[in-house]
PDB file of N, CA and C in Angstrom:
ATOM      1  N   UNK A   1       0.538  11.323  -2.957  1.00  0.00           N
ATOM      2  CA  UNK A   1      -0.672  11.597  -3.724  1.00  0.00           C
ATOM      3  C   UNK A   1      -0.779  10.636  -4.892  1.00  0.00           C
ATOM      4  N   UNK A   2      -2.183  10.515  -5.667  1.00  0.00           N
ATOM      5  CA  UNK A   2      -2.266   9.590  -6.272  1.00  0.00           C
ATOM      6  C   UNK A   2      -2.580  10.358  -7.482  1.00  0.00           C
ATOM      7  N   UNK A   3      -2.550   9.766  -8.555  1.00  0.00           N
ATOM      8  CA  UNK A   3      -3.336  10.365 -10.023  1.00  0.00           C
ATOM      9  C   UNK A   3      -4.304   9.119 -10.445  1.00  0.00           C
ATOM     10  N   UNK A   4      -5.262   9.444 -11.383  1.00  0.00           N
ATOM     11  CA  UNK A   4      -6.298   8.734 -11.977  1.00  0.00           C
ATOM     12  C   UNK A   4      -6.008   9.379 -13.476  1.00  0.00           C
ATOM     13  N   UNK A   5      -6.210   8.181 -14.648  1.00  0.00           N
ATOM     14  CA  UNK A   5      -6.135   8.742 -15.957  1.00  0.00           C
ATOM     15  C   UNK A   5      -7.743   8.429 -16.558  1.00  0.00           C
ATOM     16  N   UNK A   6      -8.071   8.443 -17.303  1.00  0.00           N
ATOM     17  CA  UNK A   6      -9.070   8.413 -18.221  1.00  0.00           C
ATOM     18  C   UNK A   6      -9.146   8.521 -19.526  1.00  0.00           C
ATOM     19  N   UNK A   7     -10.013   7.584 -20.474  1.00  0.00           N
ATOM     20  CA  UNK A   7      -9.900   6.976 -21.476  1.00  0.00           C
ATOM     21  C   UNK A   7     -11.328   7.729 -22.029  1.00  0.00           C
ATOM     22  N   UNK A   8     -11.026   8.496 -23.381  1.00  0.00           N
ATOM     23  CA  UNK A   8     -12.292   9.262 -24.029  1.00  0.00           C
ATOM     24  C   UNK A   8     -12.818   8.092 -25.027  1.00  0.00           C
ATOM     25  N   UNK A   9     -14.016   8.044 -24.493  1.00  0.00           N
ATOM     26  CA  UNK A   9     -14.990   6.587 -25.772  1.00  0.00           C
ATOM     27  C   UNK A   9     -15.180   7.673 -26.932  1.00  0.00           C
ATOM     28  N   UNK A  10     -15.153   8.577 -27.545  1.00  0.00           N
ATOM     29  CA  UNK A  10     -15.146   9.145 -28.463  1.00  0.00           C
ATOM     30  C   UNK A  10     -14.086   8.873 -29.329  1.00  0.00           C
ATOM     31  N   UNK A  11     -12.966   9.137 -28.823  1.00  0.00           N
ATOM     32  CA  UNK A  11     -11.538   8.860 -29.557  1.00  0.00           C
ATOM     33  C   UNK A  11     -10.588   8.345 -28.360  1.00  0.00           C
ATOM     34  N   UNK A  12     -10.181   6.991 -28.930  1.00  0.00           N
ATOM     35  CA  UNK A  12     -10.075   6.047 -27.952  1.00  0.00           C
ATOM     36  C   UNK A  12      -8.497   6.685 -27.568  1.00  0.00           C
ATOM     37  N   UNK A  13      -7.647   7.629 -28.387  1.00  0.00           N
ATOM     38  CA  UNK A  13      -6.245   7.724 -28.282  1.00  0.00           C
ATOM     39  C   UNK A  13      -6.119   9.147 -27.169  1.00  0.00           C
ATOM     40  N   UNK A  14      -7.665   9.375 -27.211  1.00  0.00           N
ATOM     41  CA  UNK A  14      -7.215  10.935 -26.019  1.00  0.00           C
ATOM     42  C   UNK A  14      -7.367  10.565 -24.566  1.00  0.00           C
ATOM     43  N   UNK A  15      -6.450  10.996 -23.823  1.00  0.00           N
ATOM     44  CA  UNK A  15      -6.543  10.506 -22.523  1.00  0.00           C
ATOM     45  C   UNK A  15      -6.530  11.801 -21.572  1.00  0.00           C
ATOM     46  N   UNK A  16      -6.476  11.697 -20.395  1.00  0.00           N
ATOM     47  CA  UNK A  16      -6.910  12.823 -19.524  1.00  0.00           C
ATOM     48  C   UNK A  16      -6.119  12.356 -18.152  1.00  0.00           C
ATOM     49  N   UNK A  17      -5.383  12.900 -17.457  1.00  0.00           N
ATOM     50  CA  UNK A  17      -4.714  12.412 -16.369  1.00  0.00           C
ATOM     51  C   UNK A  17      -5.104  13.742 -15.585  1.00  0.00           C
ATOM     52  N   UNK A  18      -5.469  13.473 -14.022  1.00  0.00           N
ATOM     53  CA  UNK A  18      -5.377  14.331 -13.049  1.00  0.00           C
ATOM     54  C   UNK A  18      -5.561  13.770 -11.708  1.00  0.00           C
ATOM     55  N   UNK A  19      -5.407  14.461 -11.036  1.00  0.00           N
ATOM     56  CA  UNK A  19      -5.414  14.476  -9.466  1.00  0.00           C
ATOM     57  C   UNK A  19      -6.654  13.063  -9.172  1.00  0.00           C
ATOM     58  N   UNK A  20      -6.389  11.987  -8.532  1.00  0.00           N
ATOM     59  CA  UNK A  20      -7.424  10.859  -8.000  1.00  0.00           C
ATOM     60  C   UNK A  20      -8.407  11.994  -7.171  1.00  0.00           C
ATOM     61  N   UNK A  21      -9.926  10.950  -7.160  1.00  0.00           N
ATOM     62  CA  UNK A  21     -10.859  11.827  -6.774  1.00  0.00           C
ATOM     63  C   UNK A  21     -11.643  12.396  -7.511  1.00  0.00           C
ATOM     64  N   UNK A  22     -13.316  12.141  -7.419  1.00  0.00           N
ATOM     65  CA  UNK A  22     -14.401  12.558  -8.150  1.00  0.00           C
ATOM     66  C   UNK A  22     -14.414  14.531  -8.429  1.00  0.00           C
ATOM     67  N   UNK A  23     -13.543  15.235  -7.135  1.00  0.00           N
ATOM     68  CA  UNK A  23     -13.763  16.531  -6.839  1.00  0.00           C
ATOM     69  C   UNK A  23     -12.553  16.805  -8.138  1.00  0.00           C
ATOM     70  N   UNK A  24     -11.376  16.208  -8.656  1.00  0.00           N
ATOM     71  CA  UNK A  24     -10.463  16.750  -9.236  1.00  0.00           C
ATOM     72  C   UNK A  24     -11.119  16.610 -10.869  1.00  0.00           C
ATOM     73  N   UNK A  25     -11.673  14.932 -11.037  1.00  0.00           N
ATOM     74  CA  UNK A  25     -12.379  15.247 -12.645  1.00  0.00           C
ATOM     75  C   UNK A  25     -12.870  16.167 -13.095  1.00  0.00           C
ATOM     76  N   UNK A  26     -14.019  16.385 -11.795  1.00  0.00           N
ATOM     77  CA  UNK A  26     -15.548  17.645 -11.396  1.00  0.00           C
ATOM     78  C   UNK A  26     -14.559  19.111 -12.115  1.00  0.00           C
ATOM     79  N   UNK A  27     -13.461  18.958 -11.633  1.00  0.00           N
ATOM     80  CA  UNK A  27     -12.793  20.866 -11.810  1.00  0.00           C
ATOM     81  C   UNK A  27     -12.213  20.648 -13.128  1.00  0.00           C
ATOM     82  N   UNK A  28     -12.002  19.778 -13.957  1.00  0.00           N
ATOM     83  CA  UNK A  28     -11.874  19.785 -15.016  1.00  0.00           C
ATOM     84  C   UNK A  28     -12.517  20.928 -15.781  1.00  0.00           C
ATOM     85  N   UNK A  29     -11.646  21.610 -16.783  1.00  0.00           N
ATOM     86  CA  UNK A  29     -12.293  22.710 -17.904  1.00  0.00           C
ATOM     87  C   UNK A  29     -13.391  21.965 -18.306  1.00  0.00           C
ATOM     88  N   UNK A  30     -14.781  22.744 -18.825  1.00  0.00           N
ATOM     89  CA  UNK A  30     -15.615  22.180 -19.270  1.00  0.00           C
ATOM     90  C   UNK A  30     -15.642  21.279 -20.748  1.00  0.00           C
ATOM     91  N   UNK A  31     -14.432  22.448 -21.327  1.00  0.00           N
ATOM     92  CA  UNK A  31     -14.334  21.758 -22.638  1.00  0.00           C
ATOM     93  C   UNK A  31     -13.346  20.379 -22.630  1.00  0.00           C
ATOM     94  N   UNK A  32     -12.609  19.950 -21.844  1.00  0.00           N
ATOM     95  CA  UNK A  32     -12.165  18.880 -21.856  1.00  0.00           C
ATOM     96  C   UNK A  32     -13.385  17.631 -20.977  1.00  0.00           C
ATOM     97  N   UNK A  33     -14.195  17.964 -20.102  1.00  0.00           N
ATOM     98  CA  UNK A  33     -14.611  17.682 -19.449  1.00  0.00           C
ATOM     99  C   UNK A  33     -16.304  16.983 -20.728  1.00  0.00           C
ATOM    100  N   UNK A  34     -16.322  17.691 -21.838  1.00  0.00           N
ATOM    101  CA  UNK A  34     -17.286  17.315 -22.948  1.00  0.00           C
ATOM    102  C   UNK A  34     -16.451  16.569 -24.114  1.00  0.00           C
ATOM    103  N   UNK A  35     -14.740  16.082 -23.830  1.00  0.00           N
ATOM    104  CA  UNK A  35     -14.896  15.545 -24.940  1.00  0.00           C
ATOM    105  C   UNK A  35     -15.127  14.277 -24.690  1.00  0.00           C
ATOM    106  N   UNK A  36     -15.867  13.756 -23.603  1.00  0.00           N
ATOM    107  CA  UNK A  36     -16.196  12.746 -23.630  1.00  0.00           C
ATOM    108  C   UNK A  36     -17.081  12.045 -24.160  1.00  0.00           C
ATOM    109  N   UNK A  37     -18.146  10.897 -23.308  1.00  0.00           N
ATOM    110  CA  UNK A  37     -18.045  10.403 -21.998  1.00  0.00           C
ATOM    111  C   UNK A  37     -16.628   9.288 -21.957  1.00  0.00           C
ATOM    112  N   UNK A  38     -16.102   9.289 -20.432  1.00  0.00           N
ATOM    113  CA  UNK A  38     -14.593   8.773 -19.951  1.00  0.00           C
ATOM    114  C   UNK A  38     -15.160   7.831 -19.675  1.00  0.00           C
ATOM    115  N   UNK A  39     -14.043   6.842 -19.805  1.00  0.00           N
ATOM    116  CA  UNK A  39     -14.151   5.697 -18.948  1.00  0.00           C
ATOM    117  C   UNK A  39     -12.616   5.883 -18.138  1.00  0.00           C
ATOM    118  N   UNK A  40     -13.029   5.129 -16.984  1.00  0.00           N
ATOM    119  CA  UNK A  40     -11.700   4.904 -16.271  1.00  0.00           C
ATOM    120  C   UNK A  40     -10.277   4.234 -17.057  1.00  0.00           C
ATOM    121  N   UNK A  41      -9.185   4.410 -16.561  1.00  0.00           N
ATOM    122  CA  UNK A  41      -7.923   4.474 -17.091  1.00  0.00           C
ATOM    123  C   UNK A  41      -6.921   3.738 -15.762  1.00  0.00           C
ATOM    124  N   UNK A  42      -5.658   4.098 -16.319  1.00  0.00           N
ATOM    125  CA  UNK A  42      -4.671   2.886 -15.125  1.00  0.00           C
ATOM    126  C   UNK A  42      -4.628   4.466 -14.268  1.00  0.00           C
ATOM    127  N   UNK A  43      -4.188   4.198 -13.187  1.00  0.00           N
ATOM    128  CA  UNK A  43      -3.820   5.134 -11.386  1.00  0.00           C
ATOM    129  C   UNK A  43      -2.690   4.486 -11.000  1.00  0.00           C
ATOM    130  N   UNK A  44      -2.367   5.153 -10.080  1.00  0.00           N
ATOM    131  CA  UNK A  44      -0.956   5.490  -9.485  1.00  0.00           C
ATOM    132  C   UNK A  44      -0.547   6.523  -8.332  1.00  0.00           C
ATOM    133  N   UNK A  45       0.670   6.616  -8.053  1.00  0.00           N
ATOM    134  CA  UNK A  45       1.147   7.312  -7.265  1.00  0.00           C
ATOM    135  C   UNK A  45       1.857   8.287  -8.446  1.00  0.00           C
ATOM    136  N   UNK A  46       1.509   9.548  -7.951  1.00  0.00           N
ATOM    137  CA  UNK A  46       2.280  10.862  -9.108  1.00  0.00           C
ATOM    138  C   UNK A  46       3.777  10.524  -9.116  1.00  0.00           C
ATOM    139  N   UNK A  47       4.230  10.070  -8.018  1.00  0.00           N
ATOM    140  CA  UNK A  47       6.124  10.314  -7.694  1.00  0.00           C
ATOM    141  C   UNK A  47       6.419   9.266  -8.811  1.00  0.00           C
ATOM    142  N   UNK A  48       5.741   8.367  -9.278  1.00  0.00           N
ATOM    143  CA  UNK A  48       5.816   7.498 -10.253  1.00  0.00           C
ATOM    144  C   UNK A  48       5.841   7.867 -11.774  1.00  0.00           C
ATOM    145  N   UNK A  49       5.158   9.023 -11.849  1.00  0.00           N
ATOM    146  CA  UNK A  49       4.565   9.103 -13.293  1.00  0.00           C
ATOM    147  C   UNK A  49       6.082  10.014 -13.941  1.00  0.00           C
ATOM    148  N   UNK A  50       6.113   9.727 -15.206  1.00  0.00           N
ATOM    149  CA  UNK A  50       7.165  10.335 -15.849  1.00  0.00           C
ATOM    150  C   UNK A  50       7.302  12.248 -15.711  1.00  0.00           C
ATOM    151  N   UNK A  51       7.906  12.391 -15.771  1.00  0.00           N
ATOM    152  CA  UNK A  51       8.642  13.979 -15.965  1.00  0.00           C
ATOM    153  C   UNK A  51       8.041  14.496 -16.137  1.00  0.00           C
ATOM    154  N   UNK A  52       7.679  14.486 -17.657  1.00  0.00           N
ATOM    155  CA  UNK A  52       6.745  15.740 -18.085  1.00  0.00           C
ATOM    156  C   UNK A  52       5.468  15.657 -17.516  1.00  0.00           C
ATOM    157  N   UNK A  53       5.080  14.517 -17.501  1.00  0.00           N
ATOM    158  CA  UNK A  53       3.457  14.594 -16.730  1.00  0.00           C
ATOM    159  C   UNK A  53       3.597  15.130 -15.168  1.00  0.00           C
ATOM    160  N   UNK A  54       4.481  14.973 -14.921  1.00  0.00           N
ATOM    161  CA  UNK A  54       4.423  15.491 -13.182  1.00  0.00           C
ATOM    162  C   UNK A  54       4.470  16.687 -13.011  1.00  0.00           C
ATOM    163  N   UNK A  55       5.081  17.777 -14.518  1.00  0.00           N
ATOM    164  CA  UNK A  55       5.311  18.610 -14.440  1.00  0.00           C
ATOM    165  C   UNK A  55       4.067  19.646 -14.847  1.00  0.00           C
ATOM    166  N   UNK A  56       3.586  19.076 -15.486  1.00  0.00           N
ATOM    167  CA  UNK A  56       2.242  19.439 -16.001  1.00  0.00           C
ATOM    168  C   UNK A  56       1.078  19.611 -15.176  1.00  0.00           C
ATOM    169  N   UNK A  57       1.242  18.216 -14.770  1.00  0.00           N
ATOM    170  CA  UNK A  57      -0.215  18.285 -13.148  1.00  0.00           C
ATOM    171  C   UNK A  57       0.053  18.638 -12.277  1.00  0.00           C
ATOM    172  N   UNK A  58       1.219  19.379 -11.903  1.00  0.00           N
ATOM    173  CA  UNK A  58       1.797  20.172 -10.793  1.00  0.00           C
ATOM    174  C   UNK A  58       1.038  21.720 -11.066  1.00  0.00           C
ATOM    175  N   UNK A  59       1.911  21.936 -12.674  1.00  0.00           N
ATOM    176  CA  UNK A  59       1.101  23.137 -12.803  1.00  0.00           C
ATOM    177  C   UNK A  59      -0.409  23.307 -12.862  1.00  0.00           C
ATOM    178  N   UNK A  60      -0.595  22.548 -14.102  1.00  0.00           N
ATOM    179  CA  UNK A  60      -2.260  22.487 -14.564  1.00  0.00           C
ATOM    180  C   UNK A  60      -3.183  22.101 -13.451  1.00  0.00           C
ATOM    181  N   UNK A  61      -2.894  21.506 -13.533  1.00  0.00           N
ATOM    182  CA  UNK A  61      -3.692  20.617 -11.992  1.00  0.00           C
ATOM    183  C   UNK A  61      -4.654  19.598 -13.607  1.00  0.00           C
ATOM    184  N   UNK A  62      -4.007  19.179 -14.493  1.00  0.00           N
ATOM    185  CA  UNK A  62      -4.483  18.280 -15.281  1.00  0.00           C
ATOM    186  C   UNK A  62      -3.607  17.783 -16.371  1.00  0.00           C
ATOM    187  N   UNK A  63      -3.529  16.513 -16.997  1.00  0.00           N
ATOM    188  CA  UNK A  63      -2.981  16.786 -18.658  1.00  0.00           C
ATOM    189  C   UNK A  63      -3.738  16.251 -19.218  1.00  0.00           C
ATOM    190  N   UNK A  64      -3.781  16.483 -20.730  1.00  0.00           N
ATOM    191  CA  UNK A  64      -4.162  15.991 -22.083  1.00  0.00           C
ATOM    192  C   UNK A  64      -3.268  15.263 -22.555  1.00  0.00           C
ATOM    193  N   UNK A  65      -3.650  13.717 -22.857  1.00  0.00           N
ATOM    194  CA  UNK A  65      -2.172  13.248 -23.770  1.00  0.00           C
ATOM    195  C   UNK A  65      -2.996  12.917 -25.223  1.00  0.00           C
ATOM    196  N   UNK A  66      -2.713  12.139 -26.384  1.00  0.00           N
ATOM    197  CA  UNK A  66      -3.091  11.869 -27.718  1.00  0.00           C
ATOM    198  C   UNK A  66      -2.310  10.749 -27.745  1.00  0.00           C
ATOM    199  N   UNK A  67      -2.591   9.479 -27.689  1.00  0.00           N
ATOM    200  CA  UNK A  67      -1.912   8.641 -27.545  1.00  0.00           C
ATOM    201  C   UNK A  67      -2.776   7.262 -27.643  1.00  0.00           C
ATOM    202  N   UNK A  68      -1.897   6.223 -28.889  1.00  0.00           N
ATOM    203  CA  UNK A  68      -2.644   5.061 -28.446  1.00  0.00           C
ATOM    204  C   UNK A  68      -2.662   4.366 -27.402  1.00  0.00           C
ATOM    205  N   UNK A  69      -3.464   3.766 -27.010  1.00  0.00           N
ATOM    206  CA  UNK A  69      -3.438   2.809 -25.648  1.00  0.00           C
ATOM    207  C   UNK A  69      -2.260   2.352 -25.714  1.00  0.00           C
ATOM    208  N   UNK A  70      -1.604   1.374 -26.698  1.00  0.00           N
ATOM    209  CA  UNK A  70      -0.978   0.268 -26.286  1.00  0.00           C
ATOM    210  C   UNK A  70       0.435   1.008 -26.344  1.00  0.00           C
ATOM    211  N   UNK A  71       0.466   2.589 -26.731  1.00  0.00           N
ATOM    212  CA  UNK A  71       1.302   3.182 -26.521  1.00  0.00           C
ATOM    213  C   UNK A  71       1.705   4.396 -25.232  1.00  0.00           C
ATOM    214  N   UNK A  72       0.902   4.460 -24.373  1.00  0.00           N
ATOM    215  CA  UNK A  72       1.051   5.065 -23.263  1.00  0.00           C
ATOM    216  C   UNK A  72       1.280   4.558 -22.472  1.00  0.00           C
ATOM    217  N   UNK A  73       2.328   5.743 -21.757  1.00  0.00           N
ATOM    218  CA  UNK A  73       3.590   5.189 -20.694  1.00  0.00           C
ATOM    219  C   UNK A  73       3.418   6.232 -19.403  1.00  0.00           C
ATOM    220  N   UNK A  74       2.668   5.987 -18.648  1.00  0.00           N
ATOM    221  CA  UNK A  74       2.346   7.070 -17.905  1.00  0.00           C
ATOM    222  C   UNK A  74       3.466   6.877 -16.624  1.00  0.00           C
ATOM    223  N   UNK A  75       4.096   5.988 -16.238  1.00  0.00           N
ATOM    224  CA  UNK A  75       5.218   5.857 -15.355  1.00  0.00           C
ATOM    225  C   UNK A  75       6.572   5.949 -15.733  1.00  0.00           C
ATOM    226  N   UNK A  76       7.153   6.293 -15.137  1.00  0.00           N
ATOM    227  CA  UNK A  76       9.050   6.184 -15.830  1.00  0.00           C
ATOM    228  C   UNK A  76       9.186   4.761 -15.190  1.00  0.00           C
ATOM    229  N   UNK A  77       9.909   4.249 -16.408  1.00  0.00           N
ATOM    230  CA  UNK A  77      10.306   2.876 -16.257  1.00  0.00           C
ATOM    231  C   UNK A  77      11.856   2.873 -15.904  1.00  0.00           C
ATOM    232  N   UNK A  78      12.726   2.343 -14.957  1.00  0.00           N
ATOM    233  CA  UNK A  78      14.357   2.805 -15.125  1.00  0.00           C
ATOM    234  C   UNK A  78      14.983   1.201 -15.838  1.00  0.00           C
ATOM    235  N   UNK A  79      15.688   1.475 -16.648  1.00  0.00           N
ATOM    236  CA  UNK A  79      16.343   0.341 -18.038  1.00  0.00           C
ATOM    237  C   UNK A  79      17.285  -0.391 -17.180  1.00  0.00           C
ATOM    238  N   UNK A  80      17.513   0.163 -15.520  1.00  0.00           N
ATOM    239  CA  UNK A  80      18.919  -0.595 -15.168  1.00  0.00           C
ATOM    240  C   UNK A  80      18.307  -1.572 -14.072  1.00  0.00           C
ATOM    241  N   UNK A  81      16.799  -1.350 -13.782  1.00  0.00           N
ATOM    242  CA  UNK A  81      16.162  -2.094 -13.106  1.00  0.00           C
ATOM    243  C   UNK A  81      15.676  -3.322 -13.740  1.00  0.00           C
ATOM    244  N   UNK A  82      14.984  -2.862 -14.777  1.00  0.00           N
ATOM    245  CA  UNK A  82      14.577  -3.868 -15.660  1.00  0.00           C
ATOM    246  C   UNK A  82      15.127  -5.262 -16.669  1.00  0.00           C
ATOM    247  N   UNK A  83      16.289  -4.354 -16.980  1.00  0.00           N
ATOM    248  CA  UNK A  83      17.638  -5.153 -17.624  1.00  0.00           C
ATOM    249  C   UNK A  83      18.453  -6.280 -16.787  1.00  0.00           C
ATOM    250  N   UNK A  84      18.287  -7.449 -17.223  1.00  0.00           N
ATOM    251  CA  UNK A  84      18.669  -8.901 -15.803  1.00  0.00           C
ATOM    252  C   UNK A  84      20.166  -8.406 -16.203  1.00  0.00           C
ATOM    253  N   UNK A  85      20.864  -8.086 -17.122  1.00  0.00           N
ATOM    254  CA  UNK A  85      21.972  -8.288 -17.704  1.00  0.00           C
ATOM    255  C   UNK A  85      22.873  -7.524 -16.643  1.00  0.00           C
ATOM    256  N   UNK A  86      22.352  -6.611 -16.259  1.00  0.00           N
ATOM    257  CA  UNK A  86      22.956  -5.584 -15.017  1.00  0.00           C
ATOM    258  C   UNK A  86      23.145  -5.571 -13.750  1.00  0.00           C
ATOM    259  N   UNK A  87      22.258  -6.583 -13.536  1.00  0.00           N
ATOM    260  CA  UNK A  87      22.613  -7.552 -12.338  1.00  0.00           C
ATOM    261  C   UNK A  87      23.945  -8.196 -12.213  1.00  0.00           C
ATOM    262  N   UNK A  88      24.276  -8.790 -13.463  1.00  0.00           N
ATOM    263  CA  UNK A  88      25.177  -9.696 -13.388  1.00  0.00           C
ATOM    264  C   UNK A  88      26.414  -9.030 -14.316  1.00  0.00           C
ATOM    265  N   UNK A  89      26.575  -8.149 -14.057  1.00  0.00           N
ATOM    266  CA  UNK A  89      27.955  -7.284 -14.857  1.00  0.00           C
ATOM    267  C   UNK A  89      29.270  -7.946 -14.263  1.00  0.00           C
ATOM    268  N   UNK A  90      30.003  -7.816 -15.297  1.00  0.00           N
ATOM    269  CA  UNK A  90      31.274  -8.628 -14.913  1.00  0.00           C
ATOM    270  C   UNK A  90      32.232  -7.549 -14.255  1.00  0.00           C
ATOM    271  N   UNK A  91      31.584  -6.364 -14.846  1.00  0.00           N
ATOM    272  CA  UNK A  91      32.783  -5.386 -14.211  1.00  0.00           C
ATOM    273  C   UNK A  91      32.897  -5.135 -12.585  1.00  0.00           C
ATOM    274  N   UNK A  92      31.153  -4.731 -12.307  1.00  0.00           N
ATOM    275  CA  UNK A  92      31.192  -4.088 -11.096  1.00  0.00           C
ATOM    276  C   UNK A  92      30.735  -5.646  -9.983  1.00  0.00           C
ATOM    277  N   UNK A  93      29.674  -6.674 -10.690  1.00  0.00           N
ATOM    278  CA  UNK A  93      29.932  -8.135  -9.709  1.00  0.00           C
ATOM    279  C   UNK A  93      28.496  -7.798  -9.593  1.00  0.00           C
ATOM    280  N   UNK A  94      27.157  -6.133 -10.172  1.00  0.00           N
ATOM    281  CA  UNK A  94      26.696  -6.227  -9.328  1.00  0.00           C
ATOM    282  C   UNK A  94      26.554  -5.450  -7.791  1.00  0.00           C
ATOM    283  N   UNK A  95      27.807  -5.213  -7.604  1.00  0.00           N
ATOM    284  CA  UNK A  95      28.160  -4.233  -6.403  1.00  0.00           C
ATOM    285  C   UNK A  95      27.758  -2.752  -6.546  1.00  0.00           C
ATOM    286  N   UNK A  96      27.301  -2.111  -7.736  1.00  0.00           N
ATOM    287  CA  UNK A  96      27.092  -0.767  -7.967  1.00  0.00           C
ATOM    288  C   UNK A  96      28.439   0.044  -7.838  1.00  0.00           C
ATOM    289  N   UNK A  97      29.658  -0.216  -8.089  1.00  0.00           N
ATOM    290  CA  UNK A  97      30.484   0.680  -8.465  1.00  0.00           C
ATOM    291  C   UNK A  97      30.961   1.049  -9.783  1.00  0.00           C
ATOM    292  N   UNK A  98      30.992   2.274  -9.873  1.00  0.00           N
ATOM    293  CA  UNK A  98      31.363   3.375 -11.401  1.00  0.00           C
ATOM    294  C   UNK A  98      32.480   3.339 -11.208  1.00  0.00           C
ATOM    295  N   UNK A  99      33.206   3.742 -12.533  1.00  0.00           N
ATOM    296  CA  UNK A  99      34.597   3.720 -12.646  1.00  0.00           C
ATOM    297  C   UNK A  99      35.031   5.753 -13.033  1.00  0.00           C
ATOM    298  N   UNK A 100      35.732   5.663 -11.848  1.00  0.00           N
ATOM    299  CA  UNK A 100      35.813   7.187 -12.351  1.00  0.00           C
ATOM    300  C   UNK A 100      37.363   7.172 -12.417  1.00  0.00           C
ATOM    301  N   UNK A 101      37.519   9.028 -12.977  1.00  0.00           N
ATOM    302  CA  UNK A 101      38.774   9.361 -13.336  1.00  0.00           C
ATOM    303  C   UNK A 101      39.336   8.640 -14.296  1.00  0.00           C
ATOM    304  N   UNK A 102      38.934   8.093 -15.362  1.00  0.00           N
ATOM    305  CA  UNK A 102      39.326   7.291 -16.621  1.00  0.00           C
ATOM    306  C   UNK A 102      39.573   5.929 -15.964  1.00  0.00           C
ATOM    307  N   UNK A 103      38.890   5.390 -15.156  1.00  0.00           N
ATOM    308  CA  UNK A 103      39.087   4.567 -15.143  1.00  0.00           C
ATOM    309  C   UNK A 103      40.575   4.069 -13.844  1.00  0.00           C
ATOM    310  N   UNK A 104      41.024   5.410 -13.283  1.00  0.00           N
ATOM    311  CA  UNK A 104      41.758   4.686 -12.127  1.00  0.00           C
ATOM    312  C   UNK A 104      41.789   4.575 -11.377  1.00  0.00           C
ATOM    313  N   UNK A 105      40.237   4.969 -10.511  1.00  0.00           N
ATOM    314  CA  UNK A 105      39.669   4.350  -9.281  1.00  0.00           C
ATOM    315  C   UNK A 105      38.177   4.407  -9.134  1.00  0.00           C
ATOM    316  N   UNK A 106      37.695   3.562  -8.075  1.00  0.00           N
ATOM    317  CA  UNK A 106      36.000   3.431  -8.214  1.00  0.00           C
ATOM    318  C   UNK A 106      35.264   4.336  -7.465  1.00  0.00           C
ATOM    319  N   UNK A 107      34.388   4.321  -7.772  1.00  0.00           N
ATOM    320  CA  UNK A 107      33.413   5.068  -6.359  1.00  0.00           C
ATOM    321  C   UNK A 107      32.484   4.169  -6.495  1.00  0.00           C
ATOM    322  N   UNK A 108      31.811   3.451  -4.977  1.00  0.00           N
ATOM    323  CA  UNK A 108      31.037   2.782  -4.866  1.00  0.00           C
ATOM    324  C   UNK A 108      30.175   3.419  -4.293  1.00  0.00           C
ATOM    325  N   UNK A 109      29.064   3.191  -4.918  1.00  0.00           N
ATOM    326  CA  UNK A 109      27.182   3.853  -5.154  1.00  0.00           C
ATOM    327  C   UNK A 109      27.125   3.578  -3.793  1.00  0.00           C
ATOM    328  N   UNK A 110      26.227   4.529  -2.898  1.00  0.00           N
ATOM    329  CA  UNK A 110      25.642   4.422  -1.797  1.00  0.00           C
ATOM    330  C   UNK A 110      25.005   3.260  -1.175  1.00  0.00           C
ATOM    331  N   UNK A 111      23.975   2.690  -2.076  1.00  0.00           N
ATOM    332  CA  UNK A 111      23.468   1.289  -1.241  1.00  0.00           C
ATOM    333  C   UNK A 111      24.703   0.509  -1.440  1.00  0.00           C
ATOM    334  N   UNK A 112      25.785   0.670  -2.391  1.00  0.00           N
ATOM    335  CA  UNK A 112      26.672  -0.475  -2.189  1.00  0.00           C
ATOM    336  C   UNK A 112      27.528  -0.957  -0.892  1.00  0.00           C
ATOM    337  N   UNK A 113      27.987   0.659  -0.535  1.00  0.00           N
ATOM    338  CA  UNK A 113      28.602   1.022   0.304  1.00  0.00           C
ATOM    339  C   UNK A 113      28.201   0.376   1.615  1.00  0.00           C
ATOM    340  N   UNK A 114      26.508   0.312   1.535  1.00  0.00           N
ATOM    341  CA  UNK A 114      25.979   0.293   3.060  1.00  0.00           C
ATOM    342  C   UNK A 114      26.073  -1.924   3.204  1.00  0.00           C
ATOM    343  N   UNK A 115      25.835  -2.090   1.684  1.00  0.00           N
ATOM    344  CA  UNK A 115      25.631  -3.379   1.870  1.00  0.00           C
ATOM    345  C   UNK A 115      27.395  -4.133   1.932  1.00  0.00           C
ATOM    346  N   UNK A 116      28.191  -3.497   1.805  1.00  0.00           N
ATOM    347  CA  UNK A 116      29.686  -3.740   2.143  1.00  0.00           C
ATOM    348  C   UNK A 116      29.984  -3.756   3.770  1.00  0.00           C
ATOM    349  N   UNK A 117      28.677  -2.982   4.513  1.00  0.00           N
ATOM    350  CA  UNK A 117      29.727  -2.952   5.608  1.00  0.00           C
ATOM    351  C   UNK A 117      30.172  -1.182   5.865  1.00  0.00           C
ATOM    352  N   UNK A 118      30.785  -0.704   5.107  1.00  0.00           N
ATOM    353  CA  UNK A 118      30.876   0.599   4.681  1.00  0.00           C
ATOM    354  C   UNK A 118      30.341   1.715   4.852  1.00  0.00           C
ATOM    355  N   UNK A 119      29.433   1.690   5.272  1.00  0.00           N
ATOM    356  CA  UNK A 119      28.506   2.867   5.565  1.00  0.00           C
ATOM    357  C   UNK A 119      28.052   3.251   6.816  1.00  0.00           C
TER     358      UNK A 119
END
C-alpha cells in the first residue's frame, strides 16, 4: 500500500498523511479536511514510513504532523545503510559479523552467511 502526504497553504508547517487515493483524503474529518486548501506532498510505500506514522495510519486511517518542511522525515532512514564508513569496517571486512559473548566468538548475520557459501 501506498500513502500520500499533504501540505496546508494556510500554515505551511501542518501536514496531513493518509492512505493514497482521492476516496481516502474525501474521508478525512471535516475539520482537518477545512484547514486547508492542500497542496500535494512527497508519497510512498507505508512499509517505508517511520514507526510512529505507521502506527497511527493503521489506527486512524490518517495523521496530523506540525512540522517544517525542511524538517520532515516521513521515511525511516537506517544510519548503517547510509554510513560509507560501514562498509568498510576493519573489524567485520564488511562481512556482517557481530561479536558475541564478550567478544569470543562471532555470529555471522544471515545475508552474510548466504553470501559465504554458508547458507
Amino acid at each position: 500500500m501506498r500513502y500520500k502526504s499533504w501540505r496546508s497553504r494556510k500554515d505551511t508547517s501542518l501536514h496531513v498523511l493518509c492512505a493514497e487515493g482521492s476516496k481516502a483524503f474525501e474521508s478525512l474529518p471535516v475539520a482537518i479536511r477545512n484547514l486547508g486548501p492542500w497542496t500535494g506532498g512527497p508519497e510512498g510505500e507505508i512499509a517505508k514510513l517511520r514507526l510512529p506514522y505507521r502506527i497511527l495510519l493503521n489506527e486512524q486511517k490518517f495523521v496530523v504532523i506540525h512540522a517544517h518542511v525542511s524538517q520532515l522525515q516521513l521515511e525511516a532512514t537506517r544510519a548503517q545503510e547510509l554510513h560509507p564508513a560501514n562498509t568498510d569496517c576493519p573489524e567485520c571486512k564488511g562481512k556482517g559479523e557481530v561479536p558475541q559473548h564478550g567478544g569470543l566468538s562471532r555470529r555471522p548475520v544471515p545475508d552474510a552467511m548466504a553470501k559465504d557459501g554458508l547458507g
